[in-house]
Protein backbone atom coordinates (compact mmCIF):
# COMPACT_ATOMS: atom_id res chain seq x y z
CA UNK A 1 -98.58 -28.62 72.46
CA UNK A 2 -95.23 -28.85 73.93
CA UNK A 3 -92.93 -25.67 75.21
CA UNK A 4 -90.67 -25.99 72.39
CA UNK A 5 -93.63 -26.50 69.67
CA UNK A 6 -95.63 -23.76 71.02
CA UNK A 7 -91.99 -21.69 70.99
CA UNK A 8 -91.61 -22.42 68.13
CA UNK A 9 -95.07 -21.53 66.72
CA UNK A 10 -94.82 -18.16 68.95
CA UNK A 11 -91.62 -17.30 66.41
CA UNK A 12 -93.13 -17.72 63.21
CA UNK A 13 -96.29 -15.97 64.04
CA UNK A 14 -94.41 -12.52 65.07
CA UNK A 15 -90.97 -12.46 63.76
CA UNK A 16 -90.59 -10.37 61.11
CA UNK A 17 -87.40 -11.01 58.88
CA UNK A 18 -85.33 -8.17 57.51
CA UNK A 19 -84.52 -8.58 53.19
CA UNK A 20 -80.55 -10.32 54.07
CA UNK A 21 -78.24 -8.88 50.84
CA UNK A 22 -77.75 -11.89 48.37
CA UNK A 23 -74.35 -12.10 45.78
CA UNK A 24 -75.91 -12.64 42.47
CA UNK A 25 -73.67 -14.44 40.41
CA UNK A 26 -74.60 -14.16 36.41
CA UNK A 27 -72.83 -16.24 33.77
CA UNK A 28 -71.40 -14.97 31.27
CA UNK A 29 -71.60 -16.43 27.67
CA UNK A 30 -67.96 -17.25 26.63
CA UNK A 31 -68.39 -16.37 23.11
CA UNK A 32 -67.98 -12.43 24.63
CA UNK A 33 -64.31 -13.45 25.41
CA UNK A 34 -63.49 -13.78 22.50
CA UNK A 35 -64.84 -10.97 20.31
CA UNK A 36 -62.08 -8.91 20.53
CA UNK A 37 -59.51 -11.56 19.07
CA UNK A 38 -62.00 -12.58 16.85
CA UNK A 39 -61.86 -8.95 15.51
CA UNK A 40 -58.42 -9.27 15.00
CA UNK A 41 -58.12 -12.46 13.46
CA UNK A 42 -60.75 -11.09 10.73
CA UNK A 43 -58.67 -8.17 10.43
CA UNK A 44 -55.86 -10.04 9.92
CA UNK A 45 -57.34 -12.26 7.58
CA UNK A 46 -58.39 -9.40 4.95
CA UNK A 47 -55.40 -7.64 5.11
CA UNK A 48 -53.50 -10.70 3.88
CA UNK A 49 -56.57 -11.62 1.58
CA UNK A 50 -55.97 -8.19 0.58
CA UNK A 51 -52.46 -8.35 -0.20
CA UNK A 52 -52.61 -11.78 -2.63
CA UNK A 53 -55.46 -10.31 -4.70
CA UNK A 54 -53.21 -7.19 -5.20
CA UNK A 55 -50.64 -9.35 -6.14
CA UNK A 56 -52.66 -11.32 -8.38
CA UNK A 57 -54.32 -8.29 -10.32
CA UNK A 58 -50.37 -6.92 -10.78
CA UNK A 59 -49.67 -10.25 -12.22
CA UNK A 60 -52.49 -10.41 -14.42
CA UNK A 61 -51.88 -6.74 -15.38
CA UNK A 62 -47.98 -7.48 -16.27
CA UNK A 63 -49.30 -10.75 -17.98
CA UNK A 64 -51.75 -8.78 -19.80
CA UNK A 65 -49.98 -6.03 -20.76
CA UNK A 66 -47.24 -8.22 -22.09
CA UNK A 67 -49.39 -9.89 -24.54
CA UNK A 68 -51.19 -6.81 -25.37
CA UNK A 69 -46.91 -5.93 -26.50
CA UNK A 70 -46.38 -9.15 -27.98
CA UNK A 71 -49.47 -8.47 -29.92
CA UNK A 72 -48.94 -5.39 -30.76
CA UNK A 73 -45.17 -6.37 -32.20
CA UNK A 74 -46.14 -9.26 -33.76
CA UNK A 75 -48.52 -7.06 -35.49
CA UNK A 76 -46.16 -4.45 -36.62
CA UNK A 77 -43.27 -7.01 -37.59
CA UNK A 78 -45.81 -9.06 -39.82
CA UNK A 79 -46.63 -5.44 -41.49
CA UNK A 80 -43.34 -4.24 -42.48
CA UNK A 81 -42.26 -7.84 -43.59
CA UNK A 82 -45.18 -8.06 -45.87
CA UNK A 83 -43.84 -4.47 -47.32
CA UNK A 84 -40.27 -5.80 -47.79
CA UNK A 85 -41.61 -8.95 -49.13
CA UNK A 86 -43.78 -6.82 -51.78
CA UNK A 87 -41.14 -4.04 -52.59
CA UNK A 88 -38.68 -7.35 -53.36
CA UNK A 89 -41.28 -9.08 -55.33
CA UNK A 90 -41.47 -5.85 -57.45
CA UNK A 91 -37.70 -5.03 -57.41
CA UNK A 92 -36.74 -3.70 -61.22
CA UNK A 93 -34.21 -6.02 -62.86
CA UNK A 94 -31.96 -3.92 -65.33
CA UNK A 95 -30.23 -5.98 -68.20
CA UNK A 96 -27.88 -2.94 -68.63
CA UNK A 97 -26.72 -3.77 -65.12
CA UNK A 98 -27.45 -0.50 -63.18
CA UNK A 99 -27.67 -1.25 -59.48
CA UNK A 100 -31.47 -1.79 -58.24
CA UNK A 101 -30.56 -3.14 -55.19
CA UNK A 102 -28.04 -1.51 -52.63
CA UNK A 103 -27.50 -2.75 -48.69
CA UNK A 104 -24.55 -1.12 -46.42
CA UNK A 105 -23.87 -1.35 -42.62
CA UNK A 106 -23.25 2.30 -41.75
CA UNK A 107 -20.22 3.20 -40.10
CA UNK A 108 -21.29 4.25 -36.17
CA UNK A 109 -19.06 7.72 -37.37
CA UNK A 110 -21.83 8.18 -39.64
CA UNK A 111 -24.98 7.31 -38.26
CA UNK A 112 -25.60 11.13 -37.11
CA UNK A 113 -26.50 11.54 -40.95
CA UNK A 114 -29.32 9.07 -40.63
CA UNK A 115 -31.25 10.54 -37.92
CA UNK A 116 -30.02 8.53 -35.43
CA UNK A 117 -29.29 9.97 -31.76
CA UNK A 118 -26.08 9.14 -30.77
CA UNK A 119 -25.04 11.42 -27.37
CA UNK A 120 -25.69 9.01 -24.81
CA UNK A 121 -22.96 7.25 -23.05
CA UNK A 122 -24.22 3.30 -23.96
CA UNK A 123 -25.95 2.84 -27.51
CA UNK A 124 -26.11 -0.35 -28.71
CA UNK A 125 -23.00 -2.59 -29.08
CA UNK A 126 -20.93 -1.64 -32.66
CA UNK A 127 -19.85 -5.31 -33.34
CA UNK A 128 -21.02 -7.69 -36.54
CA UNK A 129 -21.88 -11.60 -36.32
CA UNK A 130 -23.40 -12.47 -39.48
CA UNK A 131 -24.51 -16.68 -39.92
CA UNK A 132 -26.38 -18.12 -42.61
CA UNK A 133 -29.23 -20.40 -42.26
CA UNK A 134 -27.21 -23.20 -43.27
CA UNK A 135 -25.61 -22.84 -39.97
CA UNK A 136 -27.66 -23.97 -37.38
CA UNK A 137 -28.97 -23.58 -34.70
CA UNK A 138 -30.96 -20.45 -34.77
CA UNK A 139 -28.52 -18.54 -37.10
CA UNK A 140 -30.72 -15.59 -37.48
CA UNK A 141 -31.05 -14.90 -33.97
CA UNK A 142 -27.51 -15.16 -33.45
CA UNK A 143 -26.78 -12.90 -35.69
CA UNK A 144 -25.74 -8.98 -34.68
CA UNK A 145 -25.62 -6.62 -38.03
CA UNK A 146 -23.52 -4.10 -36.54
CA UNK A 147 -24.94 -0.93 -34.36
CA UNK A 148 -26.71 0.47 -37.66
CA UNK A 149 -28.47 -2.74 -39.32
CA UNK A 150 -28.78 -2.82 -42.57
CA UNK A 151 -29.10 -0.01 -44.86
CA UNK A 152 -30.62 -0.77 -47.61
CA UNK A 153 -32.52 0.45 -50.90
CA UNK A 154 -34.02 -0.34 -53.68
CA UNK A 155 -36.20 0.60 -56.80
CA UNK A 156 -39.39 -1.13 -56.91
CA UNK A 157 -42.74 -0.61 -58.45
CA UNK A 158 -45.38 1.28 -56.49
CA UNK A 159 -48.96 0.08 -57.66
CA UNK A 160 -51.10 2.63 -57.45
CA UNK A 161 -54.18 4.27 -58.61
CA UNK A 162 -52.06 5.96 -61.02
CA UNK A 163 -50.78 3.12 -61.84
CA UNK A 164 -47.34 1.33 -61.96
CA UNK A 165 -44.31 3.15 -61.76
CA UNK A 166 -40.63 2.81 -60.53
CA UNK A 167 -39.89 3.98 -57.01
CA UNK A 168 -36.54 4.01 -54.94
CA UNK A 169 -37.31 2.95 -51.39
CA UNK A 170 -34.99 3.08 -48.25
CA UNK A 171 -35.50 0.76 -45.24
CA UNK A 172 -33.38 1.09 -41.71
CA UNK A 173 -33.14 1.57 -38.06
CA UNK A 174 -32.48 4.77 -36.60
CA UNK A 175 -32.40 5.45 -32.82
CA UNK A 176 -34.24 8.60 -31.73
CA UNK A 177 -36.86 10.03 -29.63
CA UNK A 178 -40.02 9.13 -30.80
CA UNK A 179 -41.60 12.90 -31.21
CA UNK A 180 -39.92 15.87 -31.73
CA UNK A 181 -36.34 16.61 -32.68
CA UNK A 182 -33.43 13.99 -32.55
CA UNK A 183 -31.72 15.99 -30.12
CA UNK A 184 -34.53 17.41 -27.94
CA UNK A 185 -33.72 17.90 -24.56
CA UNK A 186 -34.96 16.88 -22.38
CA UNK A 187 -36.14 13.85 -24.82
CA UNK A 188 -39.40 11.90 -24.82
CA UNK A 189 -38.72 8.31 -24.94
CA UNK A 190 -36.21 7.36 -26.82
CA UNK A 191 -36.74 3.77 -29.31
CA UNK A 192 -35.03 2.06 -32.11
CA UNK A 193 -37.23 2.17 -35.11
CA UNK A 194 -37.48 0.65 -38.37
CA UNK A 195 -38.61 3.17 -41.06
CA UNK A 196 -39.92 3.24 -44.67
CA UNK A 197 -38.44 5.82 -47.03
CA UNK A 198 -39.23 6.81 -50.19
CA UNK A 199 -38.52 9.17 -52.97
CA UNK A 200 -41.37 9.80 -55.45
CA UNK A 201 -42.10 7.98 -58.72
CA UNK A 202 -41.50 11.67 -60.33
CA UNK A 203 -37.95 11.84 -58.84
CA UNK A 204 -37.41 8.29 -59.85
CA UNK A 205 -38.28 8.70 -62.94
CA UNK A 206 -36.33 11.79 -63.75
CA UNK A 207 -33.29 10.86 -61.56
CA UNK A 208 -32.67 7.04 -63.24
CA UNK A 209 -32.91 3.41 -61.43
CA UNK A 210 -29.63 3.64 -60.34
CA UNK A 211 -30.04 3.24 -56.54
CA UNK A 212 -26.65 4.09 -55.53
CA UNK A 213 -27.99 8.35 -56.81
CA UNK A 214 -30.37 8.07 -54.24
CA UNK A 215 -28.11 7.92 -51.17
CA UNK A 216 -28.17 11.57 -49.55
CA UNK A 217 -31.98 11.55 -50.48
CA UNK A 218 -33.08 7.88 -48.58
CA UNK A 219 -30.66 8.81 -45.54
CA UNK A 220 -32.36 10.38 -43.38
CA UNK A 221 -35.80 9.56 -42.45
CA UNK A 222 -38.55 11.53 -40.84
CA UNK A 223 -41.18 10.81 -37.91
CA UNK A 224 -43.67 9.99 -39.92
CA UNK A 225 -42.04 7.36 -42.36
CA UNK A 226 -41.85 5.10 -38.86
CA UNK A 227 -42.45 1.67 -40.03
CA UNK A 228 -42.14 -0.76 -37.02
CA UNK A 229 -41.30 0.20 -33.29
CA UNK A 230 -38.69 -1.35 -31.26
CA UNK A 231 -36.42 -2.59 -33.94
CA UNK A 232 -33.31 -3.51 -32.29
CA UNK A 233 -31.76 -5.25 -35.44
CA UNK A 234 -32.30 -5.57 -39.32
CA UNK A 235 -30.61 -8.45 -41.51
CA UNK A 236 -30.68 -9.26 -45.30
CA UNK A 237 -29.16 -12.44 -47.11
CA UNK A 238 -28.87 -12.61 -50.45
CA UNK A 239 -28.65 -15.90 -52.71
CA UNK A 240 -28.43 -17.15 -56.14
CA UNK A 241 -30.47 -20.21 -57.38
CA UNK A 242 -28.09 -22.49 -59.54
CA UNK A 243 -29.60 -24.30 -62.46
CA UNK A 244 -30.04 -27.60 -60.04
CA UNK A 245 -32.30 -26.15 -57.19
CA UNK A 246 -29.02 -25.01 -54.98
CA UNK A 247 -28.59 -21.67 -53.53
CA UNK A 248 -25.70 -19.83 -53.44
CA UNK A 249 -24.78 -17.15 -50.86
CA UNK A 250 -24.01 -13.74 -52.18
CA UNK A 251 -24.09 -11.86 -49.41
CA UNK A 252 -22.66 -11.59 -46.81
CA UNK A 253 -19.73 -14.18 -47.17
CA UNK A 254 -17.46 -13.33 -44.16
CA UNK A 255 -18.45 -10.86 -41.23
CA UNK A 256 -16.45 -8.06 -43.26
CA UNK A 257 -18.64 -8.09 -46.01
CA UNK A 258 -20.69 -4.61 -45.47
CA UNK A 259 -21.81 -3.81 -48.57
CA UNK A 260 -23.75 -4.82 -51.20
CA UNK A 261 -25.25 -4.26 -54.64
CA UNK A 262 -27.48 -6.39 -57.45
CA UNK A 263 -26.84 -5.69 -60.77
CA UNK A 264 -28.62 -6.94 -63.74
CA UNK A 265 -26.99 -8.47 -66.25
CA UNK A 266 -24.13 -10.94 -66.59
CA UNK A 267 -22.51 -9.88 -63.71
CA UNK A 268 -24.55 -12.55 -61.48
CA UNK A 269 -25.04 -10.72 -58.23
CA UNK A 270 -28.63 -10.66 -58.99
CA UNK A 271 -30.55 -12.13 -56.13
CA UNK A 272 -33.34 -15.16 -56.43
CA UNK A 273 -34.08 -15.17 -52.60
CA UNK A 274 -33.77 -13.13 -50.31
CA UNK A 275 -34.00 -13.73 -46.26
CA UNK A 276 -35.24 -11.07 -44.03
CA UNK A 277 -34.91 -10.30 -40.56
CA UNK A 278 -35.92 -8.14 -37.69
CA UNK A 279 -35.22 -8.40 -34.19
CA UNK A 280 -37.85 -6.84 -32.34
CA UNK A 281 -37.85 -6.19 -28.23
CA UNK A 282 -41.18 -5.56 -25.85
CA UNK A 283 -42.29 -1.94 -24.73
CA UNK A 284 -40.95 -2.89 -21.45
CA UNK A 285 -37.59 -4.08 -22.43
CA UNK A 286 -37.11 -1.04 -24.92
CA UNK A 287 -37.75 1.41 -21.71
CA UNK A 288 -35.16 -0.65 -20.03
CA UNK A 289 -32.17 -0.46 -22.59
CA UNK A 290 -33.40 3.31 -22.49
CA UNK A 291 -32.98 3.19 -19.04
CA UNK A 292 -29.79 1.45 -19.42
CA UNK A 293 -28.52 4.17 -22.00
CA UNK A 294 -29.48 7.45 -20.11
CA UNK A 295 -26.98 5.92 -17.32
CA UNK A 296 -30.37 5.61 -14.87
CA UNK A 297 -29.12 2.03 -13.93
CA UNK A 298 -25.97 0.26 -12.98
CA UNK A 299 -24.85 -2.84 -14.55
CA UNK A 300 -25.35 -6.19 -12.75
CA UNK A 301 -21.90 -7.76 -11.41
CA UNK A 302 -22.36 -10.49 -13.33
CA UNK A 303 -22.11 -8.44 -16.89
CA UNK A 304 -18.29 -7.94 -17.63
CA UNK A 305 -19.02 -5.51 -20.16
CA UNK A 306 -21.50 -2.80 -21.62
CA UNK A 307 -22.11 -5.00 -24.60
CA UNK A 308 -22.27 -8.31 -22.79
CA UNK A 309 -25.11 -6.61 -20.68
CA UNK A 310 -27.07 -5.03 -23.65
CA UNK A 311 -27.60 -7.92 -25.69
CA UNK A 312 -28.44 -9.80 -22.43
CA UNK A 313 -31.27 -7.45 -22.02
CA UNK A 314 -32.09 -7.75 -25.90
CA UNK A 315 -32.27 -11.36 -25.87
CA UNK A 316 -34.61 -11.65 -23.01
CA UNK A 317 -36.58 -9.10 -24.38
CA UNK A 318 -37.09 -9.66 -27.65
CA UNK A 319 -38.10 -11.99 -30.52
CA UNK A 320 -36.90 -12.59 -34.01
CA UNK A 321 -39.19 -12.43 -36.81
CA UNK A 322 -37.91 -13.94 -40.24
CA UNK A 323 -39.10 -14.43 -44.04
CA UNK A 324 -38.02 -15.62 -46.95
CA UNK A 325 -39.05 -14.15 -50.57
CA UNK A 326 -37.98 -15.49 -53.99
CA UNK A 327 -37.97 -12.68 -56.62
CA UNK A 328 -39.23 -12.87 -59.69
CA UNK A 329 -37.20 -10.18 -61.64
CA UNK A 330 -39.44 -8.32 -63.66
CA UNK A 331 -37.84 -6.62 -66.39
CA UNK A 332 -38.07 -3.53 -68.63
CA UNK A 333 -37.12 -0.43 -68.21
């Protein structure tokens, strides 16, 4: 064995080594780098997921709720059409010519006899544009019967379980709140309404079918004779049928024709057909024209009047519901 072997033999059989201190280096997985922004992102993510289905279930809640108002109109319109249509289909014809049929456009002055509530600074626009159907297009809708609508009465038959008897019945808008008195204050919601009016077939009967005596008894309307909600405008149009199919228009004939009344008779202003309409608007656009009447909102820039901006609002809001209904004049009486 050589110095160095045996040396180096000597060394390994008596050293003793001392533990040296080793850097451990771990790895670290790199997904934990990212947890926090990870977090964030998530966060992020829900809040805007969040935000779009809360705008979603708004706009299926508006959509909803819309229909549920077009429904609900449509509903109500069809109603007190089919009355009108009936009460016409029963009018009373007299041959003596008494007056079974009157229709006026109340003067605004007036229209604080008919229930309506009128001490608001903006009501709805006092002006008259009256078209016919034969003037196209959509003459019904274009047409504005004044602040009041039509006014109008009539005697017709009431069937029932007593039987048939003569009744004079009153149909018109009146703008009020829609509980309590006209001029509660402070109000609850304030709507244009079309109401159903009646005096009793006892009255009629001892008071005549002259429906021109029934005036200061059909004017003014209570809560409960509320026919239709939200009716913003009420047209009639009378017409005679020649002897060749033609019709001719009796009323109205020029927009200063307000009034109007069918007699029996030879006088010929004894209706065939009569057109009906009723301008309806949504729940939502009725609180906004209240809105707009209280004086809660300012008008756009782009309205250059009151008016202008009301019927803006009305014809957005609203929809026209029409019918036609040939009478058959029943006579007697």
């Amino acid at each position: 064995m050589s110095p160095r072997t045996k040396a180096t033999a000597t060394l390994h059989k008596g050293a003793r080594f001392s533990s040296v201190p080793r850097c451990v280096f771990r790895r670290v997985s790199s997904n934990a780098a990212f947890t926090l922004i990870e977090l964030l992102v998530a966060i992020s993510v829900s809040v805007v997921l969040a935000g779009l289905l809360v705008v979603v279930t708004r706009g299926a809640l508006d959509l909803w709720q819309r229909a549920q108002d077009r429904s609900t109109a449509s509903v109500q319109a069809k109603t007190a059409l089919g009355l009108l249509v009936s009460d016409f289909q029963s009018v009373l014809y007299r041959a003596e010519g008494e007056p079974t049929i009157a229709l006026n456009l109340v003067n605004a002055a007036n229209l604080g006899a008919h229930n309506w509530r009128t001490r608001e600074p903006l009501l709805k626009p006092d002006t008259v544009a009256l078209f016919t159907a034969a003037e196209p297009p959509d003459p019904l809708g274009r047409t504005h019967m004044e602040r009041s609508g039509a006014w109008l009465r009539l005697i017709s038959f009431n069937h029932g379980p007593e039987g048939t008897r003569p009744q004079a019945i009153s149909y018109q808008i009146a703008r009020r709140p829609v509980s309590g008195s006209v001029n509660a204050s402070p109000a609850p919601p304030i709507r244009y309404t079309l109401f159903r009016h009646f005096a009793t077939p006892e009255l009629t009967f001892a008071s005549g079918y002259d429906i021109t005596h029934y005036d200061s008894h059909l004017a003014r309307p209570a809560l409960d004779q509320a026919l239709c909600d939200n009716v913003v405008d009420f047209g009639l149009w009378f017409y005679r049928r020649e002897s060749g199919g033609a019709l001719t228009l009796l009323y109205p004939k020029n927009s200063g024709d307000r009034d109007f009344l069918a007699r029996g008779g030879g006088a010929g202003r004894f209706p065939d057909v009569v057109d009906i309409m009723l301008r309806v608007v949504s729940e939502s656009g009725a609180a906004r024209l209240e809105q707009m009447e209280l004086g809660q909102v300012v008008r756009p820039p782009e309205y250059t009047s009151d008016d202008e901006w009301w019927w803006a609002v009305v014809q957005a809001e609203s929809r026209v519901y029409a019918e036609r209904v040939s009478l058959s004049r029943p006579r007697g009486l």
